[in-house]
PDB file of N, CA and C in Angstrom:
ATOM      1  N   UNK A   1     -11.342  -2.047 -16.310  1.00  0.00           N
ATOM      2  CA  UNK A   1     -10.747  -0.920 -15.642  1.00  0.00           C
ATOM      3  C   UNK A   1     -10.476  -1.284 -14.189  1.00  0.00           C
ATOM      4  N   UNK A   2      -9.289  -1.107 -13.373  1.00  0.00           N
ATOM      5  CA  UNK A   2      -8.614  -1.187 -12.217  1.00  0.00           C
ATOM      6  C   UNK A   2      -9.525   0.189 -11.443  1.00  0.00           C
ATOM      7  N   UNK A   3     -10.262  -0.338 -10.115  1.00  0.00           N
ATOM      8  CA  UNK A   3     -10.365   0.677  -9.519  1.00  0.00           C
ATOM      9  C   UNK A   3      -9.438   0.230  -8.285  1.00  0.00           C
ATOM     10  N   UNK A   4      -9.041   1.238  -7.232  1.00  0.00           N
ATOM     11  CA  UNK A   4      -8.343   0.919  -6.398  1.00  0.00           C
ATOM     12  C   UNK A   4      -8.882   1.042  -4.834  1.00  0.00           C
ATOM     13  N   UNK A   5      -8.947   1.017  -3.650  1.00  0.00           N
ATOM     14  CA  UNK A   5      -9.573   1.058  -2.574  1.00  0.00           C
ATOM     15  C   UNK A   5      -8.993   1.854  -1.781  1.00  0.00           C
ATOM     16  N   UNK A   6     -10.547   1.999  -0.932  1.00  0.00           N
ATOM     17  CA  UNK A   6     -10.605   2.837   0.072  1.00  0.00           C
ATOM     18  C   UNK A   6     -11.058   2.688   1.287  1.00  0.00           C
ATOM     19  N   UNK A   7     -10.405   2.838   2.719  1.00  0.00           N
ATOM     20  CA  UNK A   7     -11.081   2.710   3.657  1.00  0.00           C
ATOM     21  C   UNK A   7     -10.490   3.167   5.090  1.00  0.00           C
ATOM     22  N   UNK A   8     -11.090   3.478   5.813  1.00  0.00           N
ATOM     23  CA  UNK A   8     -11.464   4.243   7.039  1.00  0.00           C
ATOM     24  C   UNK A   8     -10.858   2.858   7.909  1.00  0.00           C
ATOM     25  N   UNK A   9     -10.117   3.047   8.677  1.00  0.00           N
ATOM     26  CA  UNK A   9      -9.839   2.525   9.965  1.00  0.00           C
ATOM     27  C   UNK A   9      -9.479   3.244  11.064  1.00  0.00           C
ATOM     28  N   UNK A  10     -10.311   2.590  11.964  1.00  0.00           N
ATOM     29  CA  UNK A  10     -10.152   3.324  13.367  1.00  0.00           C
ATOM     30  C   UNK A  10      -9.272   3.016  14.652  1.00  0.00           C
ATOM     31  N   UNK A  11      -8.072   2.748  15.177  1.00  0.00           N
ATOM     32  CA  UNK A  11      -7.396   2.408  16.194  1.00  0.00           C
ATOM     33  C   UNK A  11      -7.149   3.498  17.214  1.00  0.00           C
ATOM     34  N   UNK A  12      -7.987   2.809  18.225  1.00  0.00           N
ATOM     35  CA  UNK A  12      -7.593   4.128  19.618  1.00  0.00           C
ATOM     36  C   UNK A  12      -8.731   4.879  19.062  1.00  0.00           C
ATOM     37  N   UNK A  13      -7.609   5.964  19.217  1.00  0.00           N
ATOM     38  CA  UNK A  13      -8.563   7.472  19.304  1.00  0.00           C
ATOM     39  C   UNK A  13      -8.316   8.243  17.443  1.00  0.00           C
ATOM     40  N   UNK A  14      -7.644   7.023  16.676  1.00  0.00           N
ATOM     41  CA  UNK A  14      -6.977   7.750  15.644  1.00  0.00           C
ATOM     42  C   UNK A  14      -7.859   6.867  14.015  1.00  0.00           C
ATOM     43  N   UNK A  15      -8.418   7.934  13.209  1.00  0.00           N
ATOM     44  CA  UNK A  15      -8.787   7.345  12.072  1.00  0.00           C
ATOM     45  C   UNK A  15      -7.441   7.489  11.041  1.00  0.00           C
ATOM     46  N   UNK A  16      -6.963   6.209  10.339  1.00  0.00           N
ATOM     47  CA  UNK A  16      -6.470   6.013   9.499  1.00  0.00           C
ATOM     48  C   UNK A  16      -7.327   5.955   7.902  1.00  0.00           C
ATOM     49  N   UNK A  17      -7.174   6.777   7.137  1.00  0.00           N
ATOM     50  CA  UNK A  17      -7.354   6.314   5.773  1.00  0.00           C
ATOM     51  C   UNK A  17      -6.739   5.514   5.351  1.00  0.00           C
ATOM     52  N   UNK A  18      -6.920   4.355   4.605  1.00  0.00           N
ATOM     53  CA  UNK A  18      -6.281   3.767   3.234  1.00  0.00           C
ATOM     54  C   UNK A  18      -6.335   3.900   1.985  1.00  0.00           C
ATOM     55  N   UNK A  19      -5.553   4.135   1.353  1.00  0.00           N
ATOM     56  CA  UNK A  19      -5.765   4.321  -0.040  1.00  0.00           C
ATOM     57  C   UNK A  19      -4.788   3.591  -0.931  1.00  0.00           C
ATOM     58  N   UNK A  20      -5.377   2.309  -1.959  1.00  0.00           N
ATOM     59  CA  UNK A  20      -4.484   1.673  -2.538  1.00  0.00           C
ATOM     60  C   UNK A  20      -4.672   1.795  -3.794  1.00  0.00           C
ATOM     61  N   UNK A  21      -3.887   2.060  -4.792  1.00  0.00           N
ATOM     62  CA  UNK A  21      -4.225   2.413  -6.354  1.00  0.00           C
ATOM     63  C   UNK A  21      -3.328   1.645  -7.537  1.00  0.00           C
ATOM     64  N   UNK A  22      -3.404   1.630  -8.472  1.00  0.00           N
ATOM     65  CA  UNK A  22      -2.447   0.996  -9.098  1.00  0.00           C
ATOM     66  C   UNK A  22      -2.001   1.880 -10.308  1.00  0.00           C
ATOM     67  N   UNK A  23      -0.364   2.055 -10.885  1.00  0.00           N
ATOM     68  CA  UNK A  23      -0.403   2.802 -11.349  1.00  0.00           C
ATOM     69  C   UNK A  23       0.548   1.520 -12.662  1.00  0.00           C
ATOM     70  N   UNK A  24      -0.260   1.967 -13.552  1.00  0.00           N
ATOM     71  CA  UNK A  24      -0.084   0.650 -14.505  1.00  0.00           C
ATOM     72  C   UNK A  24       0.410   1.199 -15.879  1.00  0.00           C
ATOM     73  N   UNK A  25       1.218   2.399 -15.835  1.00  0.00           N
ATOM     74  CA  UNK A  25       2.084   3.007 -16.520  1.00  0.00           C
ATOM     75  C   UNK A  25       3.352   2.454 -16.083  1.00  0.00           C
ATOM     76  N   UNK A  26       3.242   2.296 -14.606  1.00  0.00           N
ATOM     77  CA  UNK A  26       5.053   1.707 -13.891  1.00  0.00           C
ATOM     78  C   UNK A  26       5.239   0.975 -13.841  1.00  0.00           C
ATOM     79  N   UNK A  27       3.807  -0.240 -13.604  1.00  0.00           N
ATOM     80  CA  UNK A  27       3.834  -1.029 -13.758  1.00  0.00           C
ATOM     81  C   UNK A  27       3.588  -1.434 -11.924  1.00  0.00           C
ATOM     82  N   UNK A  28       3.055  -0.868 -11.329  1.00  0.00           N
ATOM     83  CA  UNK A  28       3.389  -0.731  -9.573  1.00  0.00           C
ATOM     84  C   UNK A  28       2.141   0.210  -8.821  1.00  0.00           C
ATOM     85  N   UNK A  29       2.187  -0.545  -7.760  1.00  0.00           N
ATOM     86  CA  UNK A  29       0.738  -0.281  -7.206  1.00  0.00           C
ATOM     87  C   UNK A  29       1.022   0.275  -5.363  1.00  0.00           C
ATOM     88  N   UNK A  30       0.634   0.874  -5.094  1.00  0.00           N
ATOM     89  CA  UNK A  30       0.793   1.765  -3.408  1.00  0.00           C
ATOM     90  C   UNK A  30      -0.434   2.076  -2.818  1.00  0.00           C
ATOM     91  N   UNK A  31      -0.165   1.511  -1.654  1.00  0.00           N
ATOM     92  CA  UNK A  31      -0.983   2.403  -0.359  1.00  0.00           C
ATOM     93  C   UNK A  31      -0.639   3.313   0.160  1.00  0.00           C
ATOM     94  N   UNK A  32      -1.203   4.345   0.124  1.00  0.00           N
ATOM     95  CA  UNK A  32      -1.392   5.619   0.881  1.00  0.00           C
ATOM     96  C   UNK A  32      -1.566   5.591   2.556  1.00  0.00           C
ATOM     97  N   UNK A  33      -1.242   6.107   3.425  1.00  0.00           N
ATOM     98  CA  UNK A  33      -2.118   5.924   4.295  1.00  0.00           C
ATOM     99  C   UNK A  33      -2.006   7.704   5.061  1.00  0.00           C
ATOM    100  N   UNK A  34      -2.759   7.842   5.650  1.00  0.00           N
ATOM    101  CA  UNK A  34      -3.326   9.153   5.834  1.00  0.00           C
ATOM    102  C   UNK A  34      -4.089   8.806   7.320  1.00  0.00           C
ATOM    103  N   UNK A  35      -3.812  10.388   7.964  1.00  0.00           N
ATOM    104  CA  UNK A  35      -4.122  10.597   8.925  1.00  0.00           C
ATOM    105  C   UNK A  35      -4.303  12.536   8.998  1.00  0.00           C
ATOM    106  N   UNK A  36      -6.199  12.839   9.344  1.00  0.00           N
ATOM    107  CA  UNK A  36      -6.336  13.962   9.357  1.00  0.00           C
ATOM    108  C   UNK A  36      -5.762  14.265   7.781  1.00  0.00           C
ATOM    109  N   UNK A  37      -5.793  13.732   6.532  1.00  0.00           N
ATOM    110  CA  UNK A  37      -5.594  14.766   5.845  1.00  0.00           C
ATOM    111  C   UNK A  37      -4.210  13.890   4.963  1.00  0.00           C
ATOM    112  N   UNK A  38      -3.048  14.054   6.334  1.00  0.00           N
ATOM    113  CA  UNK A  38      -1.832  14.069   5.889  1.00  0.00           C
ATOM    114  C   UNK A  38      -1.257  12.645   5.518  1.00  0.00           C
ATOM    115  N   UNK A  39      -0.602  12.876   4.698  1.00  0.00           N
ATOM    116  CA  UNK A  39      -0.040  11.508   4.250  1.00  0.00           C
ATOM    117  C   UNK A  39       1.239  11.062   5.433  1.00  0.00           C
ATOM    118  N   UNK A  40       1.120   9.697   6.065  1.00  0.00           N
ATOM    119  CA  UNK A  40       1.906   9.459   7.599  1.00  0.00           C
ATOM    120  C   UNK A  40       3.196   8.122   6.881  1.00  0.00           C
ATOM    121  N   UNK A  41       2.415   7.722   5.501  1.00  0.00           N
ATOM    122  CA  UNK A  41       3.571   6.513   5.035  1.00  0.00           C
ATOM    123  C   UNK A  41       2.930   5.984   3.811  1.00  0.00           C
ATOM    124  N   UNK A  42       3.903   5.270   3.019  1.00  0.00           N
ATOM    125  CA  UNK A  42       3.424   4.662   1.535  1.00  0.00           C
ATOM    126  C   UNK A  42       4.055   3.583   1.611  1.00  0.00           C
ATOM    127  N   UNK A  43       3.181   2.274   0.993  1.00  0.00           N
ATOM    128  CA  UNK A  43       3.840   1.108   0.806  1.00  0.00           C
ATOM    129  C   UNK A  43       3.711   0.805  -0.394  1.00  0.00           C
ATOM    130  N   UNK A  44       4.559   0.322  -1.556  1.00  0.00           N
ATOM    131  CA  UNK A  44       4.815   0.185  -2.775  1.00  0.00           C
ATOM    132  C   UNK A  44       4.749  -1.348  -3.159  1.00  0.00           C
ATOM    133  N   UNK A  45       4.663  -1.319  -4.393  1.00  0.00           N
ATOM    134  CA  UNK A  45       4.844  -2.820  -4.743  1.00  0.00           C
ATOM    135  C   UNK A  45       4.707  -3.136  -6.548  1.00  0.00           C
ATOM    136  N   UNK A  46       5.265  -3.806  -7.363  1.00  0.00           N
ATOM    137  CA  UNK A  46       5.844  -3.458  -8.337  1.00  0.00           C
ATOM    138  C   UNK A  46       4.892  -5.387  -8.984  1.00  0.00           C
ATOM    139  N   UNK A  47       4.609  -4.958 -10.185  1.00  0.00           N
ATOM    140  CA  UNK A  47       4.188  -6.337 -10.863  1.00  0.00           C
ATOM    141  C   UNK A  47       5.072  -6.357 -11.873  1.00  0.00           C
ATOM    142  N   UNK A  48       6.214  -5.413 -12.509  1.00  0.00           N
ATOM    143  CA  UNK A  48       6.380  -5.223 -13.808  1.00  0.00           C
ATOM    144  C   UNK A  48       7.652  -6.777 -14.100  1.00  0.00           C
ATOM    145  N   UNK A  49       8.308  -7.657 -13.006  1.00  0.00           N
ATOM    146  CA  UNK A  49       8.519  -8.758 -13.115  1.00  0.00           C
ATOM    147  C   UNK A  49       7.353  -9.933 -13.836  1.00  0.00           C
ATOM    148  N   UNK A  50       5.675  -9.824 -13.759  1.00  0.00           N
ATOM    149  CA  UNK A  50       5.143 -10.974 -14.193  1.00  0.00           C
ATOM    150  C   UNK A  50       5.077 -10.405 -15.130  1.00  0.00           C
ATOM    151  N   UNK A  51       5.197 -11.930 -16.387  1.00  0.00           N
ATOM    152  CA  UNK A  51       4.762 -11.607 -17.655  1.00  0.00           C
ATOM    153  C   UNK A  51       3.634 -11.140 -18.089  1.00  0.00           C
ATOM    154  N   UNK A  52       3.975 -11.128 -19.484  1.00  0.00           N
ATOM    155  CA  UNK A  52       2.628  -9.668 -20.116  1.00  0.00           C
ATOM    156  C   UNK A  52       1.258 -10.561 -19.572  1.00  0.00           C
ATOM    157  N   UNK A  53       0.941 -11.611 -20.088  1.00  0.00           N
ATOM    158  CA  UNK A  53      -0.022 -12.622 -19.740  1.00  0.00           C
ATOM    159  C   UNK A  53      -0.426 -12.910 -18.945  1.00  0.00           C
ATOM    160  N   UNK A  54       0.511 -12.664 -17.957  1.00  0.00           N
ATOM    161  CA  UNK A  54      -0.513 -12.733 -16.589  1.00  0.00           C
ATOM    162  C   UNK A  54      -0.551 -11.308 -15.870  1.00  0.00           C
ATOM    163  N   UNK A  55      -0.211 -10.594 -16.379  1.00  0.00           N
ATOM    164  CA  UNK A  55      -0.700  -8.988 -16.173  1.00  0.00           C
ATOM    165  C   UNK A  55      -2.228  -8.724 -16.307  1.00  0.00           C
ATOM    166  N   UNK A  56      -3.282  -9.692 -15.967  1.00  0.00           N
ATOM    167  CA  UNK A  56      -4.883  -9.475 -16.377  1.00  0.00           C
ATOM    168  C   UNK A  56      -5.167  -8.498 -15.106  1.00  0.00           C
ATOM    169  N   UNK A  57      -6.434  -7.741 -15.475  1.00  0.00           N
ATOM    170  CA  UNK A  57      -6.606  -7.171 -14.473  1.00  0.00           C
ATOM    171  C   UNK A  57      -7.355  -7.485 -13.290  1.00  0.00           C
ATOM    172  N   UNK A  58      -7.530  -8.997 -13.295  1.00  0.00           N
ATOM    173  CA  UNK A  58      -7.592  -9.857 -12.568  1.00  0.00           C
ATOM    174  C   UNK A  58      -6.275 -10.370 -11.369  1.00  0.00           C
ATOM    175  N   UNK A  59      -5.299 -10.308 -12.294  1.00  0.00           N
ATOM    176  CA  UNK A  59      -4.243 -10.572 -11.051  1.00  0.00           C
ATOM    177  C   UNK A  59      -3.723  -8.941 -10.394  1.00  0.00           C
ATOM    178  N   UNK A  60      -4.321  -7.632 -10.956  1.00  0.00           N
ATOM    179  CA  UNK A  60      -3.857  -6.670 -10.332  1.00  0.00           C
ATOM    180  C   UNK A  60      -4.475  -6.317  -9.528  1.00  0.00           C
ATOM    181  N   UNK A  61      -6.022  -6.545  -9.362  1.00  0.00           N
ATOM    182  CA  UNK A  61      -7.075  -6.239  -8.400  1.00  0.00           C
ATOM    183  C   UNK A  61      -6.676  -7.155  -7.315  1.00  0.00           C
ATOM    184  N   UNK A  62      -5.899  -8.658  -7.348  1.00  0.00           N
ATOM    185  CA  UNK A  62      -5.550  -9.380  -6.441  1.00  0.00           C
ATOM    186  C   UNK A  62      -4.791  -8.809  -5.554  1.00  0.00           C
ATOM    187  N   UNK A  63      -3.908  -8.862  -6.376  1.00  0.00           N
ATOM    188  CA  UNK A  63      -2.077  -7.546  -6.072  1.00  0.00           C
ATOM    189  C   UNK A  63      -2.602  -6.420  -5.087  1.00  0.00           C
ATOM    190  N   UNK A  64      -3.277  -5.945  -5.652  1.00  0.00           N
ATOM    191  CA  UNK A  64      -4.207  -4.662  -4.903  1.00  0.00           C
ATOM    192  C   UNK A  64      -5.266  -4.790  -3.292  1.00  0.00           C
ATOM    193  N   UNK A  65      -5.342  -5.814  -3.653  1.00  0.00           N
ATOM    194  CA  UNK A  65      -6.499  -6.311  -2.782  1.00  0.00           C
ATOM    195  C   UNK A  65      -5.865  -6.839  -1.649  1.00  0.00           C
ATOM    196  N   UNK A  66      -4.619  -7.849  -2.112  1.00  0.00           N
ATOM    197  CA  UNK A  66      -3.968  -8.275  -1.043  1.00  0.00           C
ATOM    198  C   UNK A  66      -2.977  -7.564  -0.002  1.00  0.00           C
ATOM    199  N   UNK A  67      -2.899  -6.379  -0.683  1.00  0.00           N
ATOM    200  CA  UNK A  67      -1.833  -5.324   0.187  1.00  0.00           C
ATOM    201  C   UNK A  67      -2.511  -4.426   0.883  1.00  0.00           C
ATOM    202  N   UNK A  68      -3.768  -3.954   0.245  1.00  0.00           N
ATOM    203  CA  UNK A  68      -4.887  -3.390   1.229  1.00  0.00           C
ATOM    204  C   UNK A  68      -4.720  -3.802   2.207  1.00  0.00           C
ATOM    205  N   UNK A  69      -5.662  -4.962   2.270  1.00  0.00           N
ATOM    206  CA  UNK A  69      -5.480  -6.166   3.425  1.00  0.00           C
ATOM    207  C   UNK A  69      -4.715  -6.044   4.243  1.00  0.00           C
ATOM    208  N   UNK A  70      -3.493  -5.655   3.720  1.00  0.00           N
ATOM    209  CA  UNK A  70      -2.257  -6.053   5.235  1.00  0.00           C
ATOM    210  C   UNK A  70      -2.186  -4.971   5.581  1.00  0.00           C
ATOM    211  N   UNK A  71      -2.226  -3.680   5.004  1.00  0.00           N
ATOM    212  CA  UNK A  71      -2.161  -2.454   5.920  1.00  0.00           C
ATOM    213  C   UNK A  71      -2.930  -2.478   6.780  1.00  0.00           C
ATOM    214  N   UNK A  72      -4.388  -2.462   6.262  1.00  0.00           N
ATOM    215  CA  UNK A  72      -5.679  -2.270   7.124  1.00  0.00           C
ATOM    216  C   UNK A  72      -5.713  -3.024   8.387  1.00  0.00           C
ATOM    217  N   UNK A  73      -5.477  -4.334   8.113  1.00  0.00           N
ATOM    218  CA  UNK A  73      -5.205  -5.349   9.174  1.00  0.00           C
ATOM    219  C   UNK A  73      -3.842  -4.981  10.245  1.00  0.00           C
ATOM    220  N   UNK A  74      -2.523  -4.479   9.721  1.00  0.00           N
ATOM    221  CA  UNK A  74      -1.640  -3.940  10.399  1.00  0.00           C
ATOM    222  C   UNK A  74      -1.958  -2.742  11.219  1.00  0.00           C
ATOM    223  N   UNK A  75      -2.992  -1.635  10.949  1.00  0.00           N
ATOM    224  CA  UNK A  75      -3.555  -0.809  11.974  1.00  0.00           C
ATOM    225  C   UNK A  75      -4.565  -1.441  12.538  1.00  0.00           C
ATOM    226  N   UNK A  76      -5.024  -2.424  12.114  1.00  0.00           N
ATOM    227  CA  UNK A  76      -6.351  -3.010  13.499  1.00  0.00           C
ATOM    228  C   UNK A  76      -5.867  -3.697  14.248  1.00  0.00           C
ATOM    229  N   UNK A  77      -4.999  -4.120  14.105  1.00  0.00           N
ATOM    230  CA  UNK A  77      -3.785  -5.072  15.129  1.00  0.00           C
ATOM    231  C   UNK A  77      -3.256  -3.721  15.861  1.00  0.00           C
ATOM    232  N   UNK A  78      -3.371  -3.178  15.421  1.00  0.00           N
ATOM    233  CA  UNK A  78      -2.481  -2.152  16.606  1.00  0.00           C
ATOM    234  C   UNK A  78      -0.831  -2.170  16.714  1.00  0.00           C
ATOM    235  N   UNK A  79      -0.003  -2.226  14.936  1.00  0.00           N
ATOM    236  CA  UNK A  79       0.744  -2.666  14.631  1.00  0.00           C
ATOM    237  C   UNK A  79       1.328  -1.610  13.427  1.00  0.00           C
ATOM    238  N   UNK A  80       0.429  -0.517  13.567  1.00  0.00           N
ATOM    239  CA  UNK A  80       1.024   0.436  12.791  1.00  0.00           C
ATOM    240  C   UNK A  80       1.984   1.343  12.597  1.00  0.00           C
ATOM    241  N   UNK A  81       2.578   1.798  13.686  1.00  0.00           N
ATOM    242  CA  UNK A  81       4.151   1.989  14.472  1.00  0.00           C
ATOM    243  C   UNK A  81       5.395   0.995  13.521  1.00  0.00           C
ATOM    244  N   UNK A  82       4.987  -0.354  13.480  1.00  0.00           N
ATOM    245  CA  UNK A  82       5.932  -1.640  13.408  1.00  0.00           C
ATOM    246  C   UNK A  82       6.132  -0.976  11.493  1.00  0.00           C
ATOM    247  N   UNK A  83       4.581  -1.491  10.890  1.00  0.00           N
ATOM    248  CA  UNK A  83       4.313  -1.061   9.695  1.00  0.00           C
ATOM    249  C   UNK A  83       4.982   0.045   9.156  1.00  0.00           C
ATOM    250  N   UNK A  84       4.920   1.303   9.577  1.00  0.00           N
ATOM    251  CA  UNK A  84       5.899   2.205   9.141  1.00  0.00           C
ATOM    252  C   UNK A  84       6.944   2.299   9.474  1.00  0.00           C
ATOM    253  N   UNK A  85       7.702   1.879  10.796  1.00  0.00           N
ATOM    254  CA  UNK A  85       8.730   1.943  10.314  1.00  0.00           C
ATOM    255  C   UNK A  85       9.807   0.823   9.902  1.00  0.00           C
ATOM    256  N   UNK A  86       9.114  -0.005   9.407  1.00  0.00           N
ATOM    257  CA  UNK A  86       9.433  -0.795   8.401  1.00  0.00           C
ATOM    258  C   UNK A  86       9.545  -0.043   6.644  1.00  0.00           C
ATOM    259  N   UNK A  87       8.971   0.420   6.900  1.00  0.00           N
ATOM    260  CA  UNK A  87       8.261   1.011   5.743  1.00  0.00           C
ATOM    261  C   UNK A  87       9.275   2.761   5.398  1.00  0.00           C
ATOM    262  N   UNK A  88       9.690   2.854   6.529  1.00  0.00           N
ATOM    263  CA  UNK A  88      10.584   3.531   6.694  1.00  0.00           C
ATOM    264  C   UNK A  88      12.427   2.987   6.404  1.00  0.00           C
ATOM    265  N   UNK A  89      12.635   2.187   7.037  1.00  0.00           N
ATOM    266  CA  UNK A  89      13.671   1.535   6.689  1.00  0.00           C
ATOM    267  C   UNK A  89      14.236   1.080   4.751  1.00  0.00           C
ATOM    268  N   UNK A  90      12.586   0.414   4.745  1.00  0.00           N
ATOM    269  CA  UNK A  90      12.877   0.168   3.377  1.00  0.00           C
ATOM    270  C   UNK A  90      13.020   1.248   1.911  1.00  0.00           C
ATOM    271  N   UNK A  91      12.691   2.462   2.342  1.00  0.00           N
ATOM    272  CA  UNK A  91      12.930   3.695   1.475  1.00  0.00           C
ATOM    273  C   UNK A  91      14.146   3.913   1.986  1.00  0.00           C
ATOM    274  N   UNK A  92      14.246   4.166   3.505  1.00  0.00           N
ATOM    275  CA  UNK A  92      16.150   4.511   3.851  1.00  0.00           C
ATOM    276  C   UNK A  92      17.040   3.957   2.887  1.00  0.00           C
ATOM    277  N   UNK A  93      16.786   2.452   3.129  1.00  0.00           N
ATOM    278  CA  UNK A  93      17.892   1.273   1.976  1.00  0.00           C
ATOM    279  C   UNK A  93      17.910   1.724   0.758  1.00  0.00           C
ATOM    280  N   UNK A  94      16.593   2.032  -0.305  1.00  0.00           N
ATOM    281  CA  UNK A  94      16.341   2.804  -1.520  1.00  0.00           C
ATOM    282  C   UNK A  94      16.771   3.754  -1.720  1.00  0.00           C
ATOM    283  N   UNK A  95      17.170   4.528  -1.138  1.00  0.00           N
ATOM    284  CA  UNK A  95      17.583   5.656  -1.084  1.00  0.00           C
ATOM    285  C   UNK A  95      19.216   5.493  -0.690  1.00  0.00           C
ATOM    286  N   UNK A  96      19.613   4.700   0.084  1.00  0.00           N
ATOM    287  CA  UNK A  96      21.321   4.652   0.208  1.00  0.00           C
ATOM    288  C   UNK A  96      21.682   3.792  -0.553  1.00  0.00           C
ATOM    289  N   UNK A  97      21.157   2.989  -2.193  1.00  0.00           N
ATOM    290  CA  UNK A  97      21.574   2.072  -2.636  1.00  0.00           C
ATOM    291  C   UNK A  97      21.871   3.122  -4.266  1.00  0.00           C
ATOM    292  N   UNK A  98      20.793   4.774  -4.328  1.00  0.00           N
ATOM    293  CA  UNK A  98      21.297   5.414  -5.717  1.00  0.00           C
ATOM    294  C   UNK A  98      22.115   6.289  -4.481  1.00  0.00           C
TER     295      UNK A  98
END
């Protein structure tokens, strides 16, 4: 069973939640990130390109693990501004491409 993570980061004066889950009906896994409550941005990411075989839930906890990572690390850098709106852009494009 895939559990997904959680964690508290603090920059400045501001706690960030993380929340990364995998949703393995879509085949695609997201971070949440949250502030006070509210959801501030989502970063997505899709496995349903690797084959069935290497779909273990070994390489999804990786998948999972490794994108944690860069959010969490992108608000302790003090780089979370950059992060969303990146993160912003790339739903804009998604959205002007249907």
């Amino acid at each position: 069973m895939i559990f997904g993570f959680n964690t508290d980061v603090k920059h400045e004066n501001t706690v960030y939640h993380v929340q990364t889950e995998a949703h393995p009906s879509s085949h695609t896994f997201q971070s949440t990130i949250f502030v006070k409550g509210q959801c501030i941005g989502k970063k997505s990411g899709s496995y349903a390109d690797a084959q069935d075989e290497a779909q273990t839930e070994q390489y999804l906890h990786e998948l999972l693990k490794e994108q944690h990572r860069h959010v969490v690390e992108a608000i302790r850098n003090g780089q979370i501004e950059a992060l969303l709106k990146s993160l912003e852009a790339a739903q804009k494009a998604a959205t002007d491409f249907l």
